[in-house]
Protein backbone atom coordinates (compact mmCIF):
# COMPACT_ATOMS: atom_id res chain seq x y z
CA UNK A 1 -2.86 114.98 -35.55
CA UNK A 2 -1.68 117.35 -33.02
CA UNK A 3 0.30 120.40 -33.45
CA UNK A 4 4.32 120.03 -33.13
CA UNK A 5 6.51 120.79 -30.40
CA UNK A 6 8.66 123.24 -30.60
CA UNK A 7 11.79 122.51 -32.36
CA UNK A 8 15.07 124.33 -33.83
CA UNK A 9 14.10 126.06 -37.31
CA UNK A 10 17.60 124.77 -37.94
CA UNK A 11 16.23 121.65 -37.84
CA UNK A 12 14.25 122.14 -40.75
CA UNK A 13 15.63 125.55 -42.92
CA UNK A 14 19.08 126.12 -43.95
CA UNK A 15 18.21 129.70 -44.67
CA UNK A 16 17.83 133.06 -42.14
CA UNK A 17 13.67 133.51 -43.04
CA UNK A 18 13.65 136.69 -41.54
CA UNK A 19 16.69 137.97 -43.41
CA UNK A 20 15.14 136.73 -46.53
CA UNK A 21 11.56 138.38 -46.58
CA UNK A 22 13.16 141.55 -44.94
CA UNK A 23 15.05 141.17 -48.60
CA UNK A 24 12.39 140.01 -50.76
CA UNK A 25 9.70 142.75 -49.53
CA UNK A 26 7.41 140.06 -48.20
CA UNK A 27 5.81 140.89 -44.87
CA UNK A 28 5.27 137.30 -43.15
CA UNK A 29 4.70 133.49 -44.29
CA UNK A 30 3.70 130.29 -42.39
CA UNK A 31 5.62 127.04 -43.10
CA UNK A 32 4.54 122.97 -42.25
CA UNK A 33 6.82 120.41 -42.51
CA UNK A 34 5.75 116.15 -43.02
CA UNK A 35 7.62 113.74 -41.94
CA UNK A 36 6.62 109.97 -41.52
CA UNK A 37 3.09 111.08 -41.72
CA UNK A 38 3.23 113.61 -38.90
CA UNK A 39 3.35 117.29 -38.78
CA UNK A 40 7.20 117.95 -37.06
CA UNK A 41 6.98 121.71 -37.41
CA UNK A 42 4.73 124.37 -38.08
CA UNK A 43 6.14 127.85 -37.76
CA UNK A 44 5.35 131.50 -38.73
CA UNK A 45 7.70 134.09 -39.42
CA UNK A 46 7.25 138.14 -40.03
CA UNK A 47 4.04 140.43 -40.01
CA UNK A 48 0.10 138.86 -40.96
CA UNK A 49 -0.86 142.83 -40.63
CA UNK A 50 1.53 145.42 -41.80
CA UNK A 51 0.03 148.15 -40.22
CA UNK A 52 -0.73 146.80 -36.86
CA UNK A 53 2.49 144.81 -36.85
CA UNK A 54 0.63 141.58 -35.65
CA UNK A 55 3.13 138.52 -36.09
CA UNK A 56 2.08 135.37 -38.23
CA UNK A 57 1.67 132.57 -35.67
CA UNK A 58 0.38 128.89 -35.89
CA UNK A 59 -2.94 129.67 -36.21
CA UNK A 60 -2.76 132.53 -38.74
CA UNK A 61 -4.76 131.78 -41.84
CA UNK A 62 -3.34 132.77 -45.11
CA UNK A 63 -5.33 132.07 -48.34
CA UNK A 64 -4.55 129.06 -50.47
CA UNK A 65 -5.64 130.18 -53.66
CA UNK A 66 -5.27 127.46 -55.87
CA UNK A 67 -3.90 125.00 -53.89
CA UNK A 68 -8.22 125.10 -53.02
CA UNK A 69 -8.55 123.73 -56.48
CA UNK A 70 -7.03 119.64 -55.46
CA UNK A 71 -9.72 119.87 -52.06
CA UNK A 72 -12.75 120.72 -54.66
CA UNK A 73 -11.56 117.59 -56.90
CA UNK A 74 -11.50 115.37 -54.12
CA UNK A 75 -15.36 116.40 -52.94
CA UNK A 76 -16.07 115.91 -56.48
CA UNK A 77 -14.66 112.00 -56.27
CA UNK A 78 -16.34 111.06 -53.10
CA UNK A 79 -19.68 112.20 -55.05
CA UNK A 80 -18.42 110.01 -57.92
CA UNK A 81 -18.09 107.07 -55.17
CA UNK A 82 -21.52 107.28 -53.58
CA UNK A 83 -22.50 106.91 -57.73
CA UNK A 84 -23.80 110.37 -58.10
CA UNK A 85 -20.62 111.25 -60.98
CA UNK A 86 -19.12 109.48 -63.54
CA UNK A 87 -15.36 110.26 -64.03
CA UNK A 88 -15.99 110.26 -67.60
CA UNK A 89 -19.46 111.12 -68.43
CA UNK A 90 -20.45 114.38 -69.85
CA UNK A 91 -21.00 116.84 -66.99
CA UNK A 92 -23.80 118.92 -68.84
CA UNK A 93 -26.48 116.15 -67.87
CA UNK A 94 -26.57 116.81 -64.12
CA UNK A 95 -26.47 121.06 -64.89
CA UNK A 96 -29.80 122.72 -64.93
CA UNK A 97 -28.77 126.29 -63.57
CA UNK A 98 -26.33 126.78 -66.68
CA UNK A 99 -25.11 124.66 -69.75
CA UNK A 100 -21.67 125.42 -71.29
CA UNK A 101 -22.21 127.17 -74.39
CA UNK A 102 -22.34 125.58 -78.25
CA UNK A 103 -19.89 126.42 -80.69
CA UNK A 104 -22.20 127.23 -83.55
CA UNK A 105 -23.59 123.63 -84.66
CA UNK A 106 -21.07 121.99 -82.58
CA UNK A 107 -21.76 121.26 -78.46
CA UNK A 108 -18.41 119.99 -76.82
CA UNK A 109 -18.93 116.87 -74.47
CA UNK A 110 -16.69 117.46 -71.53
CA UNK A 111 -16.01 115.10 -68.18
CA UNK A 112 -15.23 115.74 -64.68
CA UNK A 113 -11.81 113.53 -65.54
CA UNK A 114 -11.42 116.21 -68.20
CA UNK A 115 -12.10 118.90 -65.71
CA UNK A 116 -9.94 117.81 -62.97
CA UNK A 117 -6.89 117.53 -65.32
CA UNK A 118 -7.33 120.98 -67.13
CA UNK A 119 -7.83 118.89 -70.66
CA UNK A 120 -11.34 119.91 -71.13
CA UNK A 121 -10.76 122.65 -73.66
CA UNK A 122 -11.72 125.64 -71.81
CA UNK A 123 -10.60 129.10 -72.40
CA UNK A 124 -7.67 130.44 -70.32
CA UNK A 125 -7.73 133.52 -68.57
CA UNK A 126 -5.25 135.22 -66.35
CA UNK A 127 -6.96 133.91 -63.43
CA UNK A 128 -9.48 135.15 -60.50
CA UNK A 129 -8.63 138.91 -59.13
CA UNK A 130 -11.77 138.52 -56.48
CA UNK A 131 -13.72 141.41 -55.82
CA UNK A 132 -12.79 144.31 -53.19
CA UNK A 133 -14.61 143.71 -49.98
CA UNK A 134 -17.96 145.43 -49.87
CA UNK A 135 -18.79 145.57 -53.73
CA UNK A 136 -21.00 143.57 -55.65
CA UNK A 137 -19.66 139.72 -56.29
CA UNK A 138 -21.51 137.91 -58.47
CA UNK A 139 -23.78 134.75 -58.48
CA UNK A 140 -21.56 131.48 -59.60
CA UNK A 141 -24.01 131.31 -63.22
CA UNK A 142 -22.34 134.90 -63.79
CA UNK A 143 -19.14 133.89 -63.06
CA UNK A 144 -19.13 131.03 -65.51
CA UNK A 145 -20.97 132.95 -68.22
CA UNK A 146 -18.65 135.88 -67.53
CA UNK A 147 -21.38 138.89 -66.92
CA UNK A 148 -21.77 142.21 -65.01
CA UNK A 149 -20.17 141.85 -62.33
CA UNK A 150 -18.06 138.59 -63.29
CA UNK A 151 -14.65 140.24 -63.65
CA UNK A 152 -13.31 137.36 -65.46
CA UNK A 153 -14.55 135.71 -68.90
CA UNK A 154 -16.74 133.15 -68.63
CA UNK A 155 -16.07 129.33 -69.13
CA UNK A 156 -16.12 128.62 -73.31
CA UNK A 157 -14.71 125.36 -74.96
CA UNK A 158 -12.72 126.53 -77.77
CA UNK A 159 -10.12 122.86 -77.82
CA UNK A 160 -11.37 119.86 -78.75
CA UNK A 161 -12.01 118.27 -75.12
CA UNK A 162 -9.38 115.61 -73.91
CA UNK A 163 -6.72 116.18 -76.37
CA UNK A 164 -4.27 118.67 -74.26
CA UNK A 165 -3.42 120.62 -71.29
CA UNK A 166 -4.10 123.78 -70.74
CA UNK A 167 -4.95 125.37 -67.26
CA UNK A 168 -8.21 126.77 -66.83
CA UNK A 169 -9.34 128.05 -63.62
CA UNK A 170 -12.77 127.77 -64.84
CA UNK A 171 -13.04 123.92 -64.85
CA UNK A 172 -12.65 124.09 -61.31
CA UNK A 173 -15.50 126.28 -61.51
CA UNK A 174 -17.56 124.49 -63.37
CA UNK A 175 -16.71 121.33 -60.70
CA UNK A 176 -17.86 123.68 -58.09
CA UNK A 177 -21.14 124.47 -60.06
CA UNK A 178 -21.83 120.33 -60.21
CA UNK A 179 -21.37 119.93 -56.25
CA UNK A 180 -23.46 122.80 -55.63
CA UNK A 181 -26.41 120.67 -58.14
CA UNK A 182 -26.17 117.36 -56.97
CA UNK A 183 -25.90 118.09 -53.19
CA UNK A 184 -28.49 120.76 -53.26
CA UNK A 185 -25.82 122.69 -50.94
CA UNK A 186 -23.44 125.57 -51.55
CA UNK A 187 -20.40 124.31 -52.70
CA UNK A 188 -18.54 125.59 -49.57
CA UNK A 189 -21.04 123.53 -47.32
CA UNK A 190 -20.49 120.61 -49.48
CA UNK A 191 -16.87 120.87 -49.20
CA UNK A 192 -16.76 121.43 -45.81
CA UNK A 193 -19.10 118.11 -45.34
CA UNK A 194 -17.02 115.72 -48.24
CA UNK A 195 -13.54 117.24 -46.84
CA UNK A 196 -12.38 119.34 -44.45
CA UNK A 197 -14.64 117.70 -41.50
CA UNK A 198 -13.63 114.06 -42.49
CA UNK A 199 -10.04 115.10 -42.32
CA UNK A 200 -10.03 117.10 -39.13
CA UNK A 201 -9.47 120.30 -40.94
CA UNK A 202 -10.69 122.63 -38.28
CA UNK A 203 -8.76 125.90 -39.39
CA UNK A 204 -10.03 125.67 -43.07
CA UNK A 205 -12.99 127.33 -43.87
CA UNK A 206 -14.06 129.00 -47.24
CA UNK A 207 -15.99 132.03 -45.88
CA UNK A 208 -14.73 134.95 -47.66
CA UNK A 209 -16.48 138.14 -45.84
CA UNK A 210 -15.17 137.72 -42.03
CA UNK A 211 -13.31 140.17 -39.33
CA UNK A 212 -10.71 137.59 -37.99
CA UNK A 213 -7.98 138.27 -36.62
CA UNK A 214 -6.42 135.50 -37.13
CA UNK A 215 -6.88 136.09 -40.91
CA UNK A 216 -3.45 137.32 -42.62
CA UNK A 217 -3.94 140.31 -44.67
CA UNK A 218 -2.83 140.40 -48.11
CA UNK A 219 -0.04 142.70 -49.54
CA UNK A 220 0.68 144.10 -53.49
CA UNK A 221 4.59 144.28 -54.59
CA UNK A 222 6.20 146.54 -52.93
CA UNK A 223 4.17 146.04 -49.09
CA UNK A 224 1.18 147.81 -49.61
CA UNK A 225 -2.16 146.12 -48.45
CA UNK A 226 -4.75 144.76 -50.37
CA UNK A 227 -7.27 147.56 -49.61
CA UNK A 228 -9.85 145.11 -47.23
CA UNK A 229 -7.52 143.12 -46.29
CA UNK A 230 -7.89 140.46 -48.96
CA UNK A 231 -10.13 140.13 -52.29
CA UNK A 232 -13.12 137.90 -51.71
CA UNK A 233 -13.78 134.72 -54.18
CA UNK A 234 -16.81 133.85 -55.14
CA UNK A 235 -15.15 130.64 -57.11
CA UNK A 236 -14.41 129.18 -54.02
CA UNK A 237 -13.44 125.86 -55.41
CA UNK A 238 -10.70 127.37 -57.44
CA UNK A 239 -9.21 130.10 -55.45
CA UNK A 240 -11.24 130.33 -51.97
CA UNK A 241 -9.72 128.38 -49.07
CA UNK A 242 -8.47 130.12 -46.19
CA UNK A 243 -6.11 127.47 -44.05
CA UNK A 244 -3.01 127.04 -42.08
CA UNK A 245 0.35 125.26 -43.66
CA UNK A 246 -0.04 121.96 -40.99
CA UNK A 247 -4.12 121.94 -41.69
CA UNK A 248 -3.64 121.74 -45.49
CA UNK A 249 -1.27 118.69 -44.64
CA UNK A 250 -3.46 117.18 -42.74
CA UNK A 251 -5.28 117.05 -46.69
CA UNK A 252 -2.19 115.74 -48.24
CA UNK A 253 -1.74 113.28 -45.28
CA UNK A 254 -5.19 112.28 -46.00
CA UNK A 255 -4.53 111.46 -50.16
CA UNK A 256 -1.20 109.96 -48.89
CA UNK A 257 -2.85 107.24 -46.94
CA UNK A 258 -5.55 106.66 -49.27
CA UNK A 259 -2.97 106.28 -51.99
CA UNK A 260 -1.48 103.86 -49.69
CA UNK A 261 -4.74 102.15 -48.83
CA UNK A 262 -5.04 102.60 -45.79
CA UNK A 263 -8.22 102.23 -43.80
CA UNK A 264 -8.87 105.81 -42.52
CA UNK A 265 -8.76 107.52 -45.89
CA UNK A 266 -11.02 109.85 -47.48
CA UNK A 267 -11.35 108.63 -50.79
CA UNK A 268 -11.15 105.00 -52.37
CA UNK A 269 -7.78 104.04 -52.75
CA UNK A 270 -8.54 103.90 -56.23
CA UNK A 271 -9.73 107.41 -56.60
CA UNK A 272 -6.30 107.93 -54.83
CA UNK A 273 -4.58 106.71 -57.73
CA UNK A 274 -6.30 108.30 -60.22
CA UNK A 275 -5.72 111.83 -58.47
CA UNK A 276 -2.27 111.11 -58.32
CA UNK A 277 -1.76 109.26 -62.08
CA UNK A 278 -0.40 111.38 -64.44
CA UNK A 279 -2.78 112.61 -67.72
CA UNK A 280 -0.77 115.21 -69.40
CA UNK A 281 2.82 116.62 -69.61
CA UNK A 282 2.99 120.06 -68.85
CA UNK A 283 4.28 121.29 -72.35
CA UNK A 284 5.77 124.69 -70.56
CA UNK A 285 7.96 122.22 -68.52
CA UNK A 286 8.02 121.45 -64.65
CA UNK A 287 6.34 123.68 -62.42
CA UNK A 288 8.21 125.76 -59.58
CA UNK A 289 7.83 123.26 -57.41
CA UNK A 290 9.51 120.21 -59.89
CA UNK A 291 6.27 118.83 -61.01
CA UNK A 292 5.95 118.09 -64.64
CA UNK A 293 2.65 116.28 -65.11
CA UNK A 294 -1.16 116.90 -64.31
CA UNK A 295 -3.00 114.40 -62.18
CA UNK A 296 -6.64 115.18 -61.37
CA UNK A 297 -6.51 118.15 -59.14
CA UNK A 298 -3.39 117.66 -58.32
CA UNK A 299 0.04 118.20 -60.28
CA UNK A 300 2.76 115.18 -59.80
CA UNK A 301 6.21 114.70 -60.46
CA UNK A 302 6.74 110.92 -62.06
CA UNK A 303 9.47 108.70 -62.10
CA UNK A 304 9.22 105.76 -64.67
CA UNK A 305 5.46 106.48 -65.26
CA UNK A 306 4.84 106.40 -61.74
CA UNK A 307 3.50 109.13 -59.67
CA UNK A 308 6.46 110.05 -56.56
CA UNK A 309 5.83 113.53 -55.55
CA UNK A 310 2.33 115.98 -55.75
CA UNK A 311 1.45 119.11 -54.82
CA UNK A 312 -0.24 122.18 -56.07
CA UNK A 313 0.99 126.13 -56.13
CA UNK A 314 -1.51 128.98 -56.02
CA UNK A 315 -1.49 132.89 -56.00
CA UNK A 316 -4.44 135.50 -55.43
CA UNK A 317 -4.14 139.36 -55.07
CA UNK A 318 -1.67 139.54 -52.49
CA UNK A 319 -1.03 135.95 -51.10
CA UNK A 320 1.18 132.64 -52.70
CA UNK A 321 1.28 129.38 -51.50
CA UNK A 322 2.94 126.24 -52.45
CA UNK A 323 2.65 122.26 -51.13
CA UNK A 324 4.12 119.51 -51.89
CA UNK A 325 4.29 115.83 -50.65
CA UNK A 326 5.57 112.25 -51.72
CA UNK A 327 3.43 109.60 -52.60
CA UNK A 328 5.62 107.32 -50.87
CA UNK A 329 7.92 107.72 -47.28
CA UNK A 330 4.88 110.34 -46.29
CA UNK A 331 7.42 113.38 -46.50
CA UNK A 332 5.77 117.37 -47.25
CA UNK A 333 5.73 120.65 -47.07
CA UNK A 334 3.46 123.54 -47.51
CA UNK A 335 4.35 127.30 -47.25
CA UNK A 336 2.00 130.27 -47.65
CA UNK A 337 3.01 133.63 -47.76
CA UNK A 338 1.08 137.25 -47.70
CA UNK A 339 2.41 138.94 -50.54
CA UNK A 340 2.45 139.14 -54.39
CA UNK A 341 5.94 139.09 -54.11
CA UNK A 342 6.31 135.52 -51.95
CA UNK A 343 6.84 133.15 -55.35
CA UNK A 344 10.90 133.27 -54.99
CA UNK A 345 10.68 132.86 -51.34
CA UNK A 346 8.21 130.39 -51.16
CA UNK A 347 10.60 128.28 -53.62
CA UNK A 348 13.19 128.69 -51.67
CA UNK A 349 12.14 127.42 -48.68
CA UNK A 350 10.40 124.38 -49.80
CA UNK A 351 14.02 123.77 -51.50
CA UNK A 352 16.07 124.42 -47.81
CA UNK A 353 13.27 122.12 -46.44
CA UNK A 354 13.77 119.53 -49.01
CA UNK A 355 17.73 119.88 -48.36
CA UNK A 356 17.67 120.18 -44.32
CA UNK A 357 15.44 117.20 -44.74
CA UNK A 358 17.25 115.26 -46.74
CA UNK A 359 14.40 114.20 -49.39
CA UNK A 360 16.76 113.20 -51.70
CA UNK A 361 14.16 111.87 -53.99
CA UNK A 362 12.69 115.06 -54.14
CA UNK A 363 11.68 117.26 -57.18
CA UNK A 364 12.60 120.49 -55.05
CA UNK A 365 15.80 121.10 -57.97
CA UNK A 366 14.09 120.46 -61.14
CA UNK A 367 16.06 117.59 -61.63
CA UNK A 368 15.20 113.67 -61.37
CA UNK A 369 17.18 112.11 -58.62
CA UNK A 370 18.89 109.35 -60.74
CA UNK A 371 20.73 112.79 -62.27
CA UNK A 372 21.85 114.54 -59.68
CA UNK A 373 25.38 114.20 -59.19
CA UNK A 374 26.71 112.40 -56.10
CA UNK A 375 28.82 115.65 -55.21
CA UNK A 376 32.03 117.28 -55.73
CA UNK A 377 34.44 114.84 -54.55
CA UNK A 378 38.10 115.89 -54.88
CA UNK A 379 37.00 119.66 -55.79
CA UNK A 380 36.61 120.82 -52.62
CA UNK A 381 39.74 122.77 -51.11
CA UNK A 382 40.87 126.56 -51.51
CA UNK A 383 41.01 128.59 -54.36
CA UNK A 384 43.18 131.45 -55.11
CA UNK A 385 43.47 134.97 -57.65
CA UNK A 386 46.81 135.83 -58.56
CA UNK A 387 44.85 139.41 -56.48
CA UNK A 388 44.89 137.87 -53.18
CA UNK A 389 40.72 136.74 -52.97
CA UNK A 390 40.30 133.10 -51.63
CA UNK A 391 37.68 130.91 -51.28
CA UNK A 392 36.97 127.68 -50.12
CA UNK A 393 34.77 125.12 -51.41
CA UNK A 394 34.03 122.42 -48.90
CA UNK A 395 31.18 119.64 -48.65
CA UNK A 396 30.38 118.32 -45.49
CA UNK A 397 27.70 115.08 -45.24
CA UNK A 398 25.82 116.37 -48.79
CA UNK A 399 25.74 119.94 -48.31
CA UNK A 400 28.33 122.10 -50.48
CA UNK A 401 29.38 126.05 -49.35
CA UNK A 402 31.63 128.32 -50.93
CA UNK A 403 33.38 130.71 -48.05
CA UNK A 404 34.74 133.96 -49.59
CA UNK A 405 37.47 135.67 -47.10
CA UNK A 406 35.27 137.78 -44.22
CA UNK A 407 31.62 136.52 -45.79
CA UNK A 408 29.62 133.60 -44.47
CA UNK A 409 29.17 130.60 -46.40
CA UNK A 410 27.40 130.44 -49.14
CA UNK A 411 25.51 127.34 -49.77
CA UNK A 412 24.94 125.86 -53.36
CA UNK A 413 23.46 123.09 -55.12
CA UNK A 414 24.62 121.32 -58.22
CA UNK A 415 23.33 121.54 -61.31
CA UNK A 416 25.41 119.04 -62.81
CA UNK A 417 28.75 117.25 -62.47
CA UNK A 418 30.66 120.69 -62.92
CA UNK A 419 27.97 123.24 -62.01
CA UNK A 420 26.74 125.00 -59.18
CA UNK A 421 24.15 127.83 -58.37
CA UNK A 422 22.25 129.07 -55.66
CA UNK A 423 18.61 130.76 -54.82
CA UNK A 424 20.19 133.25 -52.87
CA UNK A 425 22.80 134.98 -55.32
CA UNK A 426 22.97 135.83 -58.63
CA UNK A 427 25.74 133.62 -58.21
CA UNK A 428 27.43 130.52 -60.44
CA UNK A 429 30.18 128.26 -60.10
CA UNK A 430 32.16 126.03 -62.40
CA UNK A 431 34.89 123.46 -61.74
CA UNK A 432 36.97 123.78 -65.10
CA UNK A 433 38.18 120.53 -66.38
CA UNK A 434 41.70 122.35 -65.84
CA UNK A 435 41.35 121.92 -61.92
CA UNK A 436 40.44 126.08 -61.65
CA UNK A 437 37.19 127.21 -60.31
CA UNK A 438 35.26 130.13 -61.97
CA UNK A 439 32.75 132.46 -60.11
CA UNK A 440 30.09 133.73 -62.69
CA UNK A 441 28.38 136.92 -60.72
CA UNK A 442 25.62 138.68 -63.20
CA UNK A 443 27.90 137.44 -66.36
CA UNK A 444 31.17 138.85 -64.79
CA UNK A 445 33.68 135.92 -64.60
CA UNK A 446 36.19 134.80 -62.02
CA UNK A 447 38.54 132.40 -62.45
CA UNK A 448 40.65 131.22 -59.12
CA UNK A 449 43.31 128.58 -59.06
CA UNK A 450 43.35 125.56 -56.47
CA UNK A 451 45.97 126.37 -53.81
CA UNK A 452 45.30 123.57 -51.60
């Protein structure tokens, strides 16, 4: 799968990405667009390197945090293939190097399907901070018993297994201790061999200690660097890919086709389905990206019990990412970017992309597509304050913009038959049921009459 040509961004974003980090504090991010099962643009915009200035390009890697956590489930299904896993046998009989502990009397019986979903029970912790370059990491048995130097608590079972979700980066862990037992290899060697190399993943790699240059540094809120560069990960199944946007969709292309069953795949198409099937509703509602179920690995937006959409977010210390793809029409997206402050941005892109794009099926909005509202028919026009402001609301092939006299267009979404908002504003509009249109801006209200 080769690399794009170079194309309009127009083509793909309706929003200035330059203007928006340059407001959002976020030095640089790296976008990949999907479509038809082929990477049609891969871009980079702003600064890898803050203090040398160097500019994110194709080939910069940013890290994909937990967006690593779907590539370690899949490894963990090809073992489960060749017979060396059961989905849903108890994990502890193929550990020798650590056992999950017993709660007094009681020992919990957990499964890699169990794992993979986040319904195994474990504790939840904040997540991974990784360890400053140059100090002590420790061994993967410290990090899931949680002692000196493990800067995290260790992996306990304090839910009865299988009964809900709850995210827990240590199941991942715990998946990455099982690869690293039953292939006798580290778990980034095993990856690398079950994964990356069968898909043609040549820019992923999950060494943590190199001088790249290619390698984006990291940034804290408000732009200053991750002292190092970046943290380093010893659970490198939950947070420790490094990767491009269009090489982590060469990943997603890869579950795509195996979910369609296609030959070339690298799983089963049934092991397809089951990453992809939902197991649990996410109780705290859908996820940044629209998803509102767990899968294995994977989280999935369903419609009528059927998985459409998956994808996965992540953040470390001073990166986020996001991806997303359809299970059918081979449409995605990924977008990384080098800051703890990217999570707004990176939702707002994936949204343009998912607009300019014209994924209509999408769960970009939050919304299922059988409730979005067609548009605003008859409620476009001009709209006046007995003041003198105007504005005009117009919709052209889908896409709606309010134009306020001497500003540039404003685009908006709806919300529902009456309602409009935007990611770029704090900005919300309402077409009364009296024909007037009000402007909410931060709870100060606005109410125009139509003049034309």
């Amino acid at each position: 799968m080769d690399l794009p040509v170079d194309l309009p961004s127009a083509d793909f974003l309706d929003v200035d990405v330059e203007e928006m980090l340059a407001r959002t504090g976020v030095p640089g991010c790296s976008l990949a667009v999907l479509e038809a099962g082929e990477i049609v643009f891969h871009r980079g915009f702003g600064v890898g390197r803050v203090v040398s200035g160097a500019r994110v390009t194709r080939s910069t890697r940013m890290a994909a945090c937990s967006m690593s956590k779907p590539v370690a489930v899949v490894a963990a299904l090809r073992l489960a293939e060749q017979g060396l896993l059961d989905l849903d046998a108890d994990v502890s009989d193929h550990l020798t190097r650590w056992t999950l502990p017993a709660n007094g009397d009681w020992r919990p019986r957990i499964t890699l399907r169990q794992l993979a979903s986040h319904t195994a029970g474990l504790t939840a912790h904040a997540g991974y901070p990784g360890y400053r370059r140059g100090e002590a990491v420790p061994s993967l048995v410290e990090v899931l018993s949680g002692t000196h130097p493990a800067n995290a608590p260790g992996a306990r079972v304090d839910l009865v297994p299988g009964v809900q979700f709850r995210y827990s980066g240590a199941g991942t862990t715990l998946i990455q201790l099982l690869l690293e037992e039953l292939t006798g290899m580290t778990a980034a060697d095993a990856v690398t061999e079950l994964v990356l190399e069968p898909l043609g993943m040549r820019a992923s790699s999950f060494v943590q200690e190199v001088d790249d240059p290619e390698r984006a540094q990291g940034h804290l809120s408000g732009g200053r660097t991750v002292p190092g560069g970046w943290r380093v990960q010893p659970e490198v199944c939950a947070a420790g890919l490094w990767t491009t946007p269009a090489d982590y969709l060469r990943f997603m292309v890869g579950v795509q086709r195996a979910h369609a069953g296609e030959p070339d795949r690298v799983v089963t198409s049934s092991s397809a389905r089951a990453l992809l099937s939902p197991v649990a509703e996410l109780p705290s509602g859908r996820d940044m990206t629209g998803m509102s179920h767990i899968g294995l690995g994977f989280f999935v937006a369903a419609h009528e019990g059927a998985p459409a959409w998956f994808g996965h977010t992540g953040s470390n210390v001073g990166f986020v990412c996001a991806s997303v793809a359809s299970t059918s029409g081979d449409h995605g997206a990924v977008v990384m970017l080098n800051s703890d402050d990217g999570a707004p941005a990176a939702k707002t892109l994936l949204q343009s992309i998912a607009r300019t794009r014209r994924w209509t099926d999408s769960p970009l909005d939050g919304r299922a597509a059988r409730d979005r509202p067609a548009g605003i028919g008859s409620r476009a026009g001009t709209y006046a304050t007995e003041g003198g402001l105007r504005v005009e609301l117009a919709e052209d092939d889908g896409e709606i913009a309010l134009t306020v006299s001497g500003q540039a267009a404003v685009p908006l979404r709806l919300d529902d038959a009456t309602t409009l908002s935007t990611e770029t504003l704090d900005l919300r509009v309402r077409l009364d049921p009296d024909g007037s249109l009000s402007m909410d801006q931060g709870g100060h209200l606005t109410t125009l009459q139509r003049t034309t």
